[in-house]
C-alpha atoms as a PDB file:
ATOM      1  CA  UNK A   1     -57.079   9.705 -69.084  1.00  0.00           C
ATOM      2  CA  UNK A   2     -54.334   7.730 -70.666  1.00  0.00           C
ATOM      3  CA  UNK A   3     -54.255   3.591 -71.495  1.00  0.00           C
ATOM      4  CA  UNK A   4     -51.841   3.482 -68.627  1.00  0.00           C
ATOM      5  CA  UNK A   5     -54.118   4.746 -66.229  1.00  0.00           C
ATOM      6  CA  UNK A   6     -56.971   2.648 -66.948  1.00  0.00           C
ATOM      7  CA  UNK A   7     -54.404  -0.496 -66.656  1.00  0.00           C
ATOM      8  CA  UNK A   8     -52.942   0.807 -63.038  1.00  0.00           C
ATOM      9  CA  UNK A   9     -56.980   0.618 -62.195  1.00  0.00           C
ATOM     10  CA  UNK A  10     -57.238  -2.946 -63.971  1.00  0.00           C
ATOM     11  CA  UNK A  11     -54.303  -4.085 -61.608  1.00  0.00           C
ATOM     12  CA  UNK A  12     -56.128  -2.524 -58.670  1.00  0.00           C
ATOM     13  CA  UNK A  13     -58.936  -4.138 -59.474  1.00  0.00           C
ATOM     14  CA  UNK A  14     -57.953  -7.465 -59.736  1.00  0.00           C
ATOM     15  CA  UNK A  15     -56.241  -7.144 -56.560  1.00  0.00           C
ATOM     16  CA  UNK A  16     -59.985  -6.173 -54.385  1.00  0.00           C
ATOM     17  CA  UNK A  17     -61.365  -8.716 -56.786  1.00  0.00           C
ATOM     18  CA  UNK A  18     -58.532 -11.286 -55.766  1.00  0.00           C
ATOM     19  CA  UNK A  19     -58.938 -10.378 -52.470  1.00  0.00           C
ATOM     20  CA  UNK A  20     -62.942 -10.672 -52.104  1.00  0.00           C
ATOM     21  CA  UNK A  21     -63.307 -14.076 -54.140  1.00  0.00           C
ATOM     22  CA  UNK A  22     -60.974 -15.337 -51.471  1.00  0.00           C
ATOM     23  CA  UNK A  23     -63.129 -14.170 -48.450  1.00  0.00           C
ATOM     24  CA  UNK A  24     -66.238 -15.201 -50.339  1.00  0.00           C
ATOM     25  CA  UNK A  25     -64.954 -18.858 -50.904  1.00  0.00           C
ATOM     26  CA  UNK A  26     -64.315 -18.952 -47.249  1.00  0.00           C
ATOM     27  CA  UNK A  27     -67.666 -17.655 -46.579  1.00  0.00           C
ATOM     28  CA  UNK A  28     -69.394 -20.287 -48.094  1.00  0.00           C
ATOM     29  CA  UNK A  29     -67.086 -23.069 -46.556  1.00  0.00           C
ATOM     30  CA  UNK A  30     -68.549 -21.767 -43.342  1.00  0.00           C
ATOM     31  CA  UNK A  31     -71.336 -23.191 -41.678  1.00  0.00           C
ATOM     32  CA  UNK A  32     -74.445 -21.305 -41.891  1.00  0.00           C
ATOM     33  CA  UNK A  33     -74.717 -17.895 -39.637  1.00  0.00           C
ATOM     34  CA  UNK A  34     -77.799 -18.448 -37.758  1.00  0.00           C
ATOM     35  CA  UNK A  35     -77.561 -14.865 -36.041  1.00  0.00           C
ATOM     36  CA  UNK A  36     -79.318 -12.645 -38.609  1.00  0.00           C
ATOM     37  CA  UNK A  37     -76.796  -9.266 -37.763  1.00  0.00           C
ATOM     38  CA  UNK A  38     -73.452 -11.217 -38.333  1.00  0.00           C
ATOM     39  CA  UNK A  39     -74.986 -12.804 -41.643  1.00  0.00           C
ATOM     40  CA  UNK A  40     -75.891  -9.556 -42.794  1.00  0.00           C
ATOM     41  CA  UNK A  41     -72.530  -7.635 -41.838  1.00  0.00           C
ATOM     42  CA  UNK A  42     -70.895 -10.610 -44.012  1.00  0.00           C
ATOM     43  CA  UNK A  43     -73.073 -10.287 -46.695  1.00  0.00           C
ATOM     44  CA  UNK A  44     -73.272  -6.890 -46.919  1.00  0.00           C
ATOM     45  CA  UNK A  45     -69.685  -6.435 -46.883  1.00  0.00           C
ATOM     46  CA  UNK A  46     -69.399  -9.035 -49.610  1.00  0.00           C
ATOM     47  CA  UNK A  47     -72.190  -6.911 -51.563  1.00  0.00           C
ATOM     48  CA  UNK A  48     -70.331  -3.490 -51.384  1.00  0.00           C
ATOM     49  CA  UNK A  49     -67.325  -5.145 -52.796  1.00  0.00           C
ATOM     50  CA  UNK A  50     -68.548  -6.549 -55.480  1.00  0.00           C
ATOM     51  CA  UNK A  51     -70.289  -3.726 -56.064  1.00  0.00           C
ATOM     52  CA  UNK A  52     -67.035  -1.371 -56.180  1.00  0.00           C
ATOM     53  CA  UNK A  53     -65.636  -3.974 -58.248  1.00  0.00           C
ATOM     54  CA  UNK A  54     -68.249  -4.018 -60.888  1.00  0.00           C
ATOM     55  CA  UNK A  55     -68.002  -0.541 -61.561  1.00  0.00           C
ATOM     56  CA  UNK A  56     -64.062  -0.422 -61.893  1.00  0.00           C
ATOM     57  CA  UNK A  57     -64.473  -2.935 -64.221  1.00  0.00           C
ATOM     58  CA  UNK A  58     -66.973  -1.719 -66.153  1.00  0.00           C
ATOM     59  CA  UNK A  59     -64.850   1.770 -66.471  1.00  0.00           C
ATOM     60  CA  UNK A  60     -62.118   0.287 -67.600  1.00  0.00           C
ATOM     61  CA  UNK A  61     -63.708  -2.346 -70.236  1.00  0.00           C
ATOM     62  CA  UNK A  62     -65.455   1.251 -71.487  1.00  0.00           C
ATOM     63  CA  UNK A  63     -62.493   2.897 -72.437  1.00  0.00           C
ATOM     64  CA  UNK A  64     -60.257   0.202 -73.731  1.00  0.00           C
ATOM     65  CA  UNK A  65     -59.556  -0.393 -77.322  1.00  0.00           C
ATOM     66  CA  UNK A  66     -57.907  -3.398 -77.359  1.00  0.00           C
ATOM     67  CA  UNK A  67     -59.609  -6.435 -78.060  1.00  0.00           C
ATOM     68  CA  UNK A  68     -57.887  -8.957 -75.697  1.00  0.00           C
ATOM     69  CA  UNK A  69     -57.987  -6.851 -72.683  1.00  0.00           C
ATOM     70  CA  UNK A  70     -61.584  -6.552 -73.239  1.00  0.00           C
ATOM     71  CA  UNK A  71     -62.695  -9.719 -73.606  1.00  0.00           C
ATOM     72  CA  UNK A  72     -61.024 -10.418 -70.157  1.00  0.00           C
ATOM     73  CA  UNK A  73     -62.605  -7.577 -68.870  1.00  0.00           C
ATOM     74  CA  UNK A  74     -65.874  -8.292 -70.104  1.00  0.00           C
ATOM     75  CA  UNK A  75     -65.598 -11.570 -68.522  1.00  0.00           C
ATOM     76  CA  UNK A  76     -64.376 -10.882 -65.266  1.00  0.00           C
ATOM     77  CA  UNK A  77     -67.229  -8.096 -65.167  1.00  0.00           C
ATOM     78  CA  UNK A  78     -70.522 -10.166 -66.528  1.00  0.00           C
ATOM     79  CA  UNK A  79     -68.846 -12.967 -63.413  1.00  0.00           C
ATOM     80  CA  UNK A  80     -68.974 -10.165 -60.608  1.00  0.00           C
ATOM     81  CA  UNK A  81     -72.021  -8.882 -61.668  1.00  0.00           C
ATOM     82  CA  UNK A  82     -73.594 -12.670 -61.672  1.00  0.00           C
ATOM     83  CA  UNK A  83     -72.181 -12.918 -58.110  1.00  0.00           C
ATOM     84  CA  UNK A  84     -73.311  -9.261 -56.901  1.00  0.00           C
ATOM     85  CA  UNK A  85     -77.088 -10.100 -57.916  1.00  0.00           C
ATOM     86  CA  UNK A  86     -76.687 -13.590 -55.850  1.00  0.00           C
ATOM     87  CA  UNK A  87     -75.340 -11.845 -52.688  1.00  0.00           C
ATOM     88  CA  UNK A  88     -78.264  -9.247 -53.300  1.00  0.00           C
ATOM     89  CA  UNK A  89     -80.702 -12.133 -53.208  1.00  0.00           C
ATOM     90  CA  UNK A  90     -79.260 -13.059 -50.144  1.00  0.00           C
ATOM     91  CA  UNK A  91     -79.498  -9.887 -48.096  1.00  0.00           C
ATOM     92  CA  UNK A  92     -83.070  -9.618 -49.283  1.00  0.00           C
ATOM     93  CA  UNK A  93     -83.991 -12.986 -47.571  1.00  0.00           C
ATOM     94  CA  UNK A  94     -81.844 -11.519 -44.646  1.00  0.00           C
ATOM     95  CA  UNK A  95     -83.519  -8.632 -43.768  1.00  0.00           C
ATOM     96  CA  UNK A  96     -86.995  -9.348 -45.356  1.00  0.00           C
ATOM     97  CA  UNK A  97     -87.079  -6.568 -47.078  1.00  0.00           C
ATOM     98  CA  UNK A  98     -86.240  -5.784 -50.942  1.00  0.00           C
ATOM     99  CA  UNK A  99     -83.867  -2.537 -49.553  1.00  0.00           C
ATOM    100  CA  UNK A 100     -80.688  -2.961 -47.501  1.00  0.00           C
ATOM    101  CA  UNK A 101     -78.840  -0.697 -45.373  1.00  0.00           C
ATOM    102  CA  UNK A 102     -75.107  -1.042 -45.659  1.00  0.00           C
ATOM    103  CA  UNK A 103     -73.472   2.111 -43.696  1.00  0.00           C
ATOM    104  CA  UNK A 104     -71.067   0.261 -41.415  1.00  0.00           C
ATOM    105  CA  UNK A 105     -69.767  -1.282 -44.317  1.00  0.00           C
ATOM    106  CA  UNK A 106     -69.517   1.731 -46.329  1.00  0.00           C
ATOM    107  CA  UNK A 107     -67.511   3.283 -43.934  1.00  0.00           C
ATOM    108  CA  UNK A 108     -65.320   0.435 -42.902  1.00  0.00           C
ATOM    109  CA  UNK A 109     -64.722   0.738 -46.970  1.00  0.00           C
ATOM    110  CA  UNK A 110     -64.305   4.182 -46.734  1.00  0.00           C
ATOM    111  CA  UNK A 111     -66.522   5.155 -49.627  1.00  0.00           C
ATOM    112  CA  UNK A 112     -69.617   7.529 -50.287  1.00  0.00           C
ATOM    113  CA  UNK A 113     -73.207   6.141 -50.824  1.00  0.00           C
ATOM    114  CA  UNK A 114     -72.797   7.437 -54.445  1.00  0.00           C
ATOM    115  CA  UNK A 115     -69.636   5.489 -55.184  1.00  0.00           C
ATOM    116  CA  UNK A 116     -71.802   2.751 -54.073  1.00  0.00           C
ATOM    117  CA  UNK A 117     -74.482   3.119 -55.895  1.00  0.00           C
ATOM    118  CA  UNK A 118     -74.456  -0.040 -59.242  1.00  0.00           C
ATOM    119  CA  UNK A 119     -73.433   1.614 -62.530  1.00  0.00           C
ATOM    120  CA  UNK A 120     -75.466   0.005 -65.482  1.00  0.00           C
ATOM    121  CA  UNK A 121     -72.955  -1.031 -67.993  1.00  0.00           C
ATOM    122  CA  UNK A 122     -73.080   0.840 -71.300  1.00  0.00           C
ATOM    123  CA  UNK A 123     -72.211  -1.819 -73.076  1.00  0.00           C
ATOM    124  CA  UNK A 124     -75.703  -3.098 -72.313  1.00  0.00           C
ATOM    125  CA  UNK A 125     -77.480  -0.994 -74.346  1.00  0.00           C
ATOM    126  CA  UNK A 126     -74.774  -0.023 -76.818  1.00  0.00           C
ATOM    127  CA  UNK A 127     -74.336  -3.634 -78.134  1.00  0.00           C
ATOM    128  CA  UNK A 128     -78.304  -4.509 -78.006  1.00  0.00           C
ATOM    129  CA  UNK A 129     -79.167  -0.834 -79.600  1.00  0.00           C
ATOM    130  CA  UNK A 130     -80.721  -2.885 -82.852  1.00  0.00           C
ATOM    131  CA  UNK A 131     -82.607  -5.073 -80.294  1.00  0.00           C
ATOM    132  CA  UNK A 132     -83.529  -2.205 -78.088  1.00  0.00           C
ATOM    133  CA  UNK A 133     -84.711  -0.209 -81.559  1.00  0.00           C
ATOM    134  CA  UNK A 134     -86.835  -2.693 -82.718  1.00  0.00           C
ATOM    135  CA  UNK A 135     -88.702  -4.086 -79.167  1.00  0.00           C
ATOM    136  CA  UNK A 136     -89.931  -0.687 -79.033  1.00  0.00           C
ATOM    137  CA  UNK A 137     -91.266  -0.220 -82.352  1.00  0.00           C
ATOM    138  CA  UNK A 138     -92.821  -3.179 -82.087  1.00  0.00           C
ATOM    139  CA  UNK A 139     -94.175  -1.880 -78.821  1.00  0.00           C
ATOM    140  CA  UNK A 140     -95.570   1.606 -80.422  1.00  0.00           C
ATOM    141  CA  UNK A 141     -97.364  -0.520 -83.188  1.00  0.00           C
ATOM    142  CA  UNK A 142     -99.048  -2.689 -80.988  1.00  0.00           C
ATOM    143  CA  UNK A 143    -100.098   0.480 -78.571  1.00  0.00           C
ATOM    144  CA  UNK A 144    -100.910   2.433 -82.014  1.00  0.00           C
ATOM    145  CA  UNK A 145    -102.836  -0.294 -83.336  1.00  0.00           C
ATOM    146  CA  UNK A 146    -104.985  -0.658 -80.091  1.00  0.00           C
ATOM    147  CA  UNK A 147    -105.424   3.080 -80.185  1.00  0.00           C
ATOM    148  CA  UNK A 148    -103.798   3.313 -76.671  1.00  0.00           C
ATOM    149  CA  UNK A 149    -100.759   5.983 -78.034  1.00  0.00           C
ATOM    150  CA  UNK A 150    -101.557   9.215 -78.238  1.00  0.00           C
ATOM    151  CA  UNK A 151     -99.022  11.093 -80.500  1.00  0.00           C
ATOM    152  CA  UNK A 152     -98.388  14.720 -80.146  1.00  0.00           C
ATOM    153  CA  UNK A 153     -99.643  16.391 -83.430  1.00  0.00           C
ATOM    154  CA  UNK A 154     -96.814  19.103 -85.127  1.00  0.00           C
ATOM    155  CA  UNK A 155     -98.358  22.015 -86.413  1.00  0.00           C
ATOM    156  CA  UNK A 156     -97.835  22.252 -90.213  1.00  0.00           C
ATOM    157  CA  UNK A 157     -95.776  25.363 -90.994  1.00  0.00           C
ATOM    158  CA  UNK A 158     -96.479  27.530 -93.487  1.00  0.00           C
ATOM    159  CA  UNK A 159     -94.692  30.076 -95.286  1.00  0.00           C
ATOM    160  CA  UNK A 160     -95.518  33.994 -95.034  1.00  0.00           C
ATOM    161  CA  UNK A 161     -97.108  34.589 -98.440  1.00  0.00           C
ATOM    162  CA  UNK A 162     -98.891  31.355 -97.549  1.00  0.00           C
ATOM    163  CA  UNK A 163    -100.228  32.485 -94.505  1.00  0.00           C
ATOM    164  CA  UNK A 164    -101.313  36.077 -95.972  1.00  0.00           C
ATOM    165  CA  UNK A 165    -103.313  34.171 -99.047  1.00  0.00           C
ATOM    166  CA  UNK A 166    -105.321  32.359 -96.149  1.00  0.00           C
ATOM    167  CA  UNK A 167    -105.774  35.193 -93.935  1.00  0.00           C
ATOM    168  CA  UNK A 168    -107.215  36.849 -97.282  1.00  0.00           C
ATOM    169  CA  UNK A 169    -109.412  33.566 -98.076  1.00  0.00           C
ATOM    170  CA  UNK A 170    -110.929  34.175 -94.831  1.00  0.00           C
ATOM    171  CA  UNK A 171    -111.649  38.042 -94.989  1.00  0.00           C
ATOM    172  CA  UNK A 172    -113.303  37.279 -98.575  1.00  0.00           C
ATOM    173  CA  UNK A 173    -115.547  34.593 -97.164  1.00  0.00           C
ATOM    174  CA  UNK A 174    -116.527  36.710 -93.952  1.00  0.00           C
ATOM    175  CA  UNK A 175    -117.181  39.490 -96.456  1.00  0.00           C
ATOM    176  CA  UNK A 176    -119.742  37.004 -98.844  1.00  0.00           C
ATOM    177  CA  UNK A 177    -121.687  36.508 -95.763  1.00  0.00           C
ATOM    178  CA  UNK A 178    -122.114  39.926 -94.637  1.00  0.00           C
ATOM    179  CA  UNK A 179    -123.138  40.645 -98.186  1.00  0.00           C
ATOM    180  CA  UNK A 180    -125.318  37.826 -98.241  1.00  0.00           C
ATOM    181  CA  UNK A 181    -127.316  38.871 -95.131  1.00  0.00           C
ATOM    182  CA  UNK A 182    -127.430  42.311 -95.993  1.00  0.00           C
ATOM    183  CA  UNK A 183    -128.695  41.527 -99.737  1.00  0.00           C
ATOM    184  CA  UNK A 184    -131.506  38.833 -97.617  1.00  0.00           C
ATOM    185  CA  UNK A 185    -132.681  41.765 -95.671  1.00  0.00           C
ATOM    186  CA  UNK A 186    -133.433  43.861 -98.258  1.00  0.00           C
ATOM    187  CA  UNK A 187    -135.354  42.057 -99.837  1.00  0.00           C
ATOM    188  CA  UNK A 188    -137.459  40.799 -97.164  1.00  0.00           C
ATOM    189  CA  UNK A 189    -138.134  45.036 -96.544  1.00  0.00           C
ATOM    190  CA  UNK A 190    -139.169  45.183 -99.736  1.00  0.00           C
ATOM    191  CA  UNK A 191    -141.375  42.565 -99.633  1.00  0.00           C
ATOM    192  CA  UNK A 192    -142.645  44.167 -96.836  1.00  0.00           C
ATOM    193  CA  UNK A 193    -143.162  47.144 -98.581  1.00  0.00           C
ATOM    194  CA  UNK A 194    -145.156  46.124-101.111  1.00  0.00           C
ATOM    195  CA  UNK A 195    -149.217  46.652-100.534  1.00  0.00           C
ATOM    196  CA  UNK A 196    -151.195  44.812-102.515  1.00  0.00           C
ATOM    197  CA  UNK A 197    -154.004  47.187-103.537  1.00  0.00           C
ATOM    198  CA  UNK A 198    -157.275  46.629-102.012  1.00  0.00           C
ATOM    199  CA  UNK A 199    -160.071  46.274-104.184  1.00  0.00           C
ATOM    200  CA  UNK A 200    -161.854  49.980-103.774  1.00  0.00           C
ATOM    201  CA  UNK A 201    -166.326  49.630-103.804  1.00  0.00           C
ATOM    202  CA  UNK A 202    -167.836  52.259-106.583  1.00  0.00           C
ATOM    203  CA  UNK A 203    -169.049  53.397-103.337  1.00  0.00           C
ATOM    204  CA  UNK A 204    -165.406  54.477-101.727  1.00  0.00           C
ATOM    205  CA  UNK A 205    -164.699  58.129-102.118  1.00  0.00           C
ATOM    206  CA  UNK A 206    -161.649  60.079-103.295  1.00  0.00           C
ATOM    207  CA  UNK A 207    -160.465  60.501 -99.883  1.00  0.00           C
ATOM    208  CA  UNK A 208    -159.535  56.631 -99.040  1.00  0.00           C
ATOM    209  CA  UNK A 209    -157.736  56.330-102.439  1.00  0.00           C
ATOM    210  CA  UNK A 210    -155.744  59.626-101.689  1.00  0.00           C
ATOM    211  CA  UNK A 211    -154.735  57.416 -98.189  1.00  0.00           C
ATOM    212  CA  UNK A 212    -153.948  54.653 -99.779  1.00  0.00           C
ATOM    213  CA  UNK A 213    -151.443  56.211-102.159  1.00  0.00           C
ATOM    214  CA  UNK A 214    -150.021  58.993-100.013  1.00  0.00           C
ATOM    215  CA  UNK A 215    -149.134  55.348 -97.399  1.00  0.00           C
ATOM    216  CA  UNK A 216    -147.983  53.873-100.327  1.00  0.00           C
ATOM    217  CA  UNK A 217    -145.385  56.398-101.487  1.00  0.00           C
ATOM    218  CA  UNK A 218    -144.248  57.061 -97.783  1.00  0.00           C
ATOM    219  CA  UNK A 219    -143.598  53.787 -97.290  1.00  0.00           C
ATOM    220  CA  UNK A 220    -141.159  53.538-100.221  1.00  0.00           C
ATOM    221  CA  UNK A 221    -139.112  56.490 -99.184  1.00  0.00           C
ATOM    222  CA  UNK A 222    -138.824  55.128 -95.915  1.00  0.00           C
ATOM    223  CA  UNK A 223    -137.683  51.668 -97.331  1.00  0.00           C
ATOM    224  CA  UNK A 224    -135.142  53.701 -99.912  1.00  0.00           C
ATOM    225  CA  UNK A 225    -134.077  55.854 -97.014  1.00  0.00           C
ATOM    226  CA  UNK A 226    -133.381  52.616 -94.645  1.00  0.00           C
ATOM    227  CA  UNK A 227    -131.799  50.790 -97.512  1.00  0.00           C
ATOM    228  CA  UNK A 228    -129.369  54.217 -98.637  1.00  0.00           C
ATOM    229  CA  UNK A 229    -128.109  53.759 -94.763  1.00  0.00           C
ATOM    230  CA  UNK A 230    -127.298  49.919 -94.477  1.00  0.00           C
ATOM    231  CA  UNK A 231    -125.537  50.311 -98.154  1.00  0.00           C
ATOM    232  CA  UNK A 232    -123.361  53.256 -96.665  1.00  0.00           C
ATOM    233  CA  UNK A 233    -122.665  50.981 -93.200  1.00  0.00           C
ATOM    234  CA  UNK A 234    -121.408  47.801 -95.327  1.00  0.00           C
ATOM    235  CA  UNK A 235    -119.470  50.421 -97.638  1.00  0.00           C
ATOM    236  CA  UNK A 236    -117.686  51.406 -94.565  1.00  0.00           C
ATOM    237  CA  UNK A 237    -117.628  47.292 -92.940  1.00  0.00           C
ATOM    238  CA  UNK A 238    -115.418  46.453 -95.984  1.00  0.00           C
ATOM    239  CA  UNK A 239    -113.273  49.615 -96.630  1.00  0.00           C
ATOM    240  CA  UNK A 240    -114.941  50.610 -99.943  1.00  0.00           C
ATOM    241  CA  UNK A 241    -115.925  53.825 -98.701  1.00  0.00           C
ATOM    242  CA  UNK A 242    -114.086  56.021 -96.478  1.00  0.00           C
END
């Protein structure tokens, strides 16, 4: 949209605003409304107005450059604004209630709810971005400090070659263990193995001795046998051996 367009709006504007500062001065050299519907019909229309007004304003003072026109604009809009939040605080001690309901007026004024409906102006924020910026981190730092904000942790990323090198970390360490368990178990077997002789009477005969060593030497192949297998099953665990 053009400069000209947003000035044809400026002039429309000041003619609703024109128009509603005159019924509001004559509304409050009234005397006061003691019926509660009438004083809220007045008020309400007032309310939509100013309303409609505001956010005219605040349209046009966003997309103007030059710096007279919005300093009048600024004003005019920081004045209705003032005013709409006064009328507001009137309807709420109207009606008793913090919400109002103003659908005769909206369609005496022929608009939608959503026209309706108060536009924040940008300039708020825009001009009070350093302020804004800095209340908050003051805000996190406190909360951080107290331990009361939880912050989402960001996985670390890691290249490929990276990633392979730990995978392979892993795989070596899981591999030291299993060797580690299977060396402990042999050598708890042959522990096990391992008779210690018994001390034979001149009396014993030849056929206990034969006993003895024939248990003896079968239980050493049976340990060499048992120990040939679990050497051939961690061969084929870790790839050694196919």
């Amino acid at each position: 949209m053009s400069n000209a367009t947003y000035d044809e709006l400026w002039r429309e504007t000041q003619a609703l605003l024109a128009e509603t500062v005159q019924a509001d001065t004559v509304l409050q050299g009234a005397k006061p409304q003691k019926d509660r519907k009438k004083a809220h019909d007045v008020v309400s229309s007032l309310y939509v107005r100013y309303i409609l007004i505001c956010n005219k304003l605040e349209q046009c003072y966003d997309q103007m450059i030059q710096p007279q026109k919005r300093l009048l604009l600024k004003r005019s809009l920081n004045a209705s604004l003032g005013r709409m939040l006064e009328l507001k605080h009137d309807l709420v001690n109207i009606d008793l209630s913090e919400h109002s309901y103003c659908d005769d007026v909206l369609l005496e004024c022929g608009v939608t709810p959503q026209e309706a409906e108060i536009q924040i102006p940008r300039y708020y924020r825009r001009e009070r971005a350093e302020e804004i910026a800095e209340r908050r981190k003051f805000i996190e730092d406190t909360l951080r400090n107290l331990g009361a904000l939880h912050e989402a942790v960001v996985p670390k990323k890691i290249t490929e070659s990276q990633a392979i090198r730990l995978i392979q970390a892993h795989e070596r360490a899981r591999q030291g263990r299993l060797r580690y368990q299977f060396m402990k178990e042999i050598r708890k077997m042959k522990e096990r193995s391992t008779t210690k002789p018994e001390i034979v009477d001149e009396d014993d005969t030849g056929e206990k001795l034969a006993a003895l060593k024939i248990q003896k030497v079968w239980k050493g192949y049976i340990t060499r046998c048992h120990v040939r297998k679990r050497r051939l099953e961690e061969m084929l665990l870790i790839g050694t051996k196919k």
